[in-house]
Protein backbone atom coordinates (compact mmCIF):
# COMPACT_ATOMS: atom_id res chain seq x y z
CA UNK A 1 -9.99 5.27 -16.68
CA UNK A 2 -7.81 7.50 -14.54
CA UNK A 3 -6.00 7.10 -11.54
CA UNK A 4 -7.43 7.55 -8.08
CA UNK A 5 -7.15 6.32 -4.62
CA UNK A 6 -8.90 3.24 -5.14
CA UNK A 7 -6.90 2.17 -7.73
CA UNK A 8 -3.56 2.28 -6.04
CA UNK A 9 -2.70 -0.93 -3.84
CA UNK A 10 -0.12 -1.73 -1.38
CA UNK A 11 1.48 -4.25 -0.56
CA UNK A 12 4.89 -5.55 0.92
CA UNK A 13 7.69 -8.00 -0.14
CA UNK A 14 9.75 -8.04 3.01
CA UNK A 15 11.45 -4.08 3.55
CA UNK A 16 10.06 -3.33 0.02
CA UNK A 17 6.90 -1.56 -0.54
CA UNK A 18 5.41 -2.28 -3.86
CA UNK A 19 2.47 -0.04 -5.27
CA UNK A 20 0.70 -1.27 -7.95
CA UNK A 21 -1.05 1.53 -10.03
CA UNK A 22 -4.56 0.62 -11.72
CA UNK A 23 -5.28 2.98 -13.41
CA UNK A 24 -4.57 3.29 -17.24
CA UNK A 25 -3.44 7.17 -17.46
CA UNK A 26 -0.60 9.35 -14.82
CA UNK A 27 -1.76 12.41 -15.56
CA UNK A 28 -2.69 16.32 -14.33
CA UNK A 29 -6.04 14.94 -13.16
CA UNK A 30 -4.39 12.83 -11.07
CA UNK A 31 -0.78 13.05 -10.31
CA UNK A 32 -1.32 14.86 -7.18
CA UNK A 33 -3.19 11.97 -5.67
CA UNK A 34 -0.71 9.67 -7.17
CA UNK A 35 2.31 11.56 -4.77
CA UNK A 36 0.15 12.10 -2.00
CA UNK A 37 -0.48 8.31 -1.99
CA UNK A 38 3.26 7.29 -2.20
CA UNK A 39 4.18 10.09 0.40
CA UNK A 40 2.67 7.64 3.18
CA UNK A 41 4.96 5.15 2.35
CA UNK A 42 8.09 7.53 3.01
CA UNK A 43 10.23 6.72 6.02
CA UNK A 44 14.04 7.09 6.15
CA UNK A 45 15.32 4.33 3.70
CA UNK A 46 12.14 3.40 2.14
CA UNK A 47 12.65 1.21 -0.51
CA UNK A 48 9.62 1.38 -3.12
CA UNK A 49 8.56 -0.24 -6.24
CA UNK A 50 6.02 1.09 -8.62
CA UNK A 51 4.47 -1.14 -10.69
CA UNK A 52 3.32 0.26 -13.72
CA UNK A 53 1.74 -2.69 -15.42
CA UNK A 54 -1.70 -1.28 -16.60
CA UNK A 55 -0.53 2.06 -16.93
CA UNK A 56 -0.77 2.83 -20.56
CA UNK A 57 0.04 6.86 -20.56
CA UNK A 58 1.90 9.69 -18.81
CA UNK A 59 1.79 12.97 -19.59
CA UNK A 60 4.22 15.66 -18.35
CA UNK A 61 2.60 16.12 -15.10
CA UNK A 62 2.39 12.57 -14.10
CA UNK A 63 6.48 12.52 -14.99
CA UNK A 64 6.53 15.24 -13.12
CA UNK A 65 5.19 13.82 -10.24
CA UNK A 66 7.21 10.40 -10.72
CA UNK A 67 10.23 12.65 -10.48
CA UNK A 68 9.08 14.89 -7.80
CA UNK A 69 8.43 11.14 -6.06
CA UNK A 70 12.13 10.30 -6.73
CA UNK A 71 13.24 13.37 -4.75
CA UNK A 72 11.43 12.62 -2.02
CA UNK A 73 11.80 8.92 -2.15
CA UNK A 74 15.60 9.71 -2.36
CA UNK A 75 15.90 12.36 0.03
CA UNK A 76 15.13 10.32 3.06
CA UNK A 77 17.85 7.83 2.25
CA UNK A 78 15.71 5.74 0.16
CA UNK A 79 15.68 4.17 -3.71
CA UNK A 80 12.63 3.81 -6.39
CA UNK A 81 12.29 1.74 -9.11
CA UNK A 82 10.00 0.77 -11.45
CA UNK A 83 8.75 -2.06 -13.41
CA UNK A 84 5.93 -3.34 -15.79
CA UNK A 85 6.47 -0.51 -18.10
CA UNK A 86 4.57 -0.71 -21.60
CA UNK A 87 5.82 0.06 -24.60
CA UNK A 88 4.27 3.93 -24.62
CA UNK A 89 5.59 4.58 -21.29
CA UNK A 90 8.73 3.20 -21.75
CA UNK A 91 9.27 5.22 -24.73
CA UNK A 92 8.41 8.78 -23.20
CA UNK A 93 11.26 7.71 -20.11
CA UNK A 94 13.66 7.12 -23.20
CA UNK A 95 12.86 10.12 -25.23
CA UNK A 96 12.99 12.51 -22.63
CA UNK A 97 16.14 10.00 -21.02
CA UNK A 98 14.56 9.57 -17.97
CA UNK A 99 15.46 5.99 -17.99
CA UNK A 100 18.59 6.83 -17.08
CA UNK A 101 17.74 8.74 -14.05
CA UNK A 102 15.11 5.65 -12.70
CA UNK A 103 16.23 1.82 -11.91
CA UNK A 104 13.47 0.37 -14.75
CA UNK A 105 12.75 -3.50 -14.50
CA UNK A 106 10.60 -6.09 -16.70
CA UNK A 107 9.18 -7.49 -13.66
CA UNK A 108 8.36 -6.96 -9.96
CA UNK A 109 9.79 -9.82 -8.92
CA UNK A 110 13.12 -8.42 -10.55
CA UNK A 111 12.46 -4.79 -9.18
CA UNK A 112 12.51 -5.90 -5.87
CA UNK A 113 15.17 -8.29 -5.95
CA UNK A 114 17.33 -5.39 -7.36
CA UNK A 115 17.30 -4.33 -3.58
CA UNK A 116 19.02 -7.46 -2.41
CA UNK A 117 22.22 -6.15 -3.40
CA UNK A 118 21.98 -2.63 -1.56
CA UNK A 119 22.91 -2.65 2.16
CA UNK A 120 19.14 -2.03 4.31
């Protein structure tokens, strides 16, 4: 199962915009969808959380497009984090140290809670 617009979902927990991804695999058949979906949430300090629960795979192009996401995210004053990351996923963010570069949490709840402590 791959990505696509259906599968991404919405949703707010007060200033934070959470987007759950459904589909199993972030990859070159889908990581342009994937940014074009998060671009609509972009306004100047958008604070997004993916939510990667059932996401099981990235390839380079989908961390590619996470990254590219970042930029964007971070370029209009904003912040991106993540959470819900399995094992596999976590593991490519490590090898290729990209946990360091994105705020990674266990939970949403946590992920957007993270924001408490930044100024809106």
């Amino acid at each position: 199962m791959t990505l696509n617009v259906e599968a991404v979902s919405h949703e707010r927990a007060g200033d934070v915009s959470i987007v759950r991804l459904s589909g199993t695999t972030l990859d070159a058949g889908n990581s342009k969808e994937f940014k074009a979906e998060v671009a609509r949430l972009l306004n100047p300090g958008a604070r997004i959380v993916l939510d990667m629960t059932e996401l099981k795979f990235v390839d380079s192009s989908g961390l590619g497009a996470m990254v590219s996401t970042l930029r964007q995210v971070n370029g209009a004053g904003g912040d991106l984090r993540l959470c819900g990351l399995s094992k596999p996923v976590r593991a490519l963010l490590e090898l290729v140290r990209m946990h360091r570069v994105f705020g990674i949490f266990n939970t949403r709840e946590e992920a957007v809670e993270s924001f408490a402590s930044q100024p809106s």
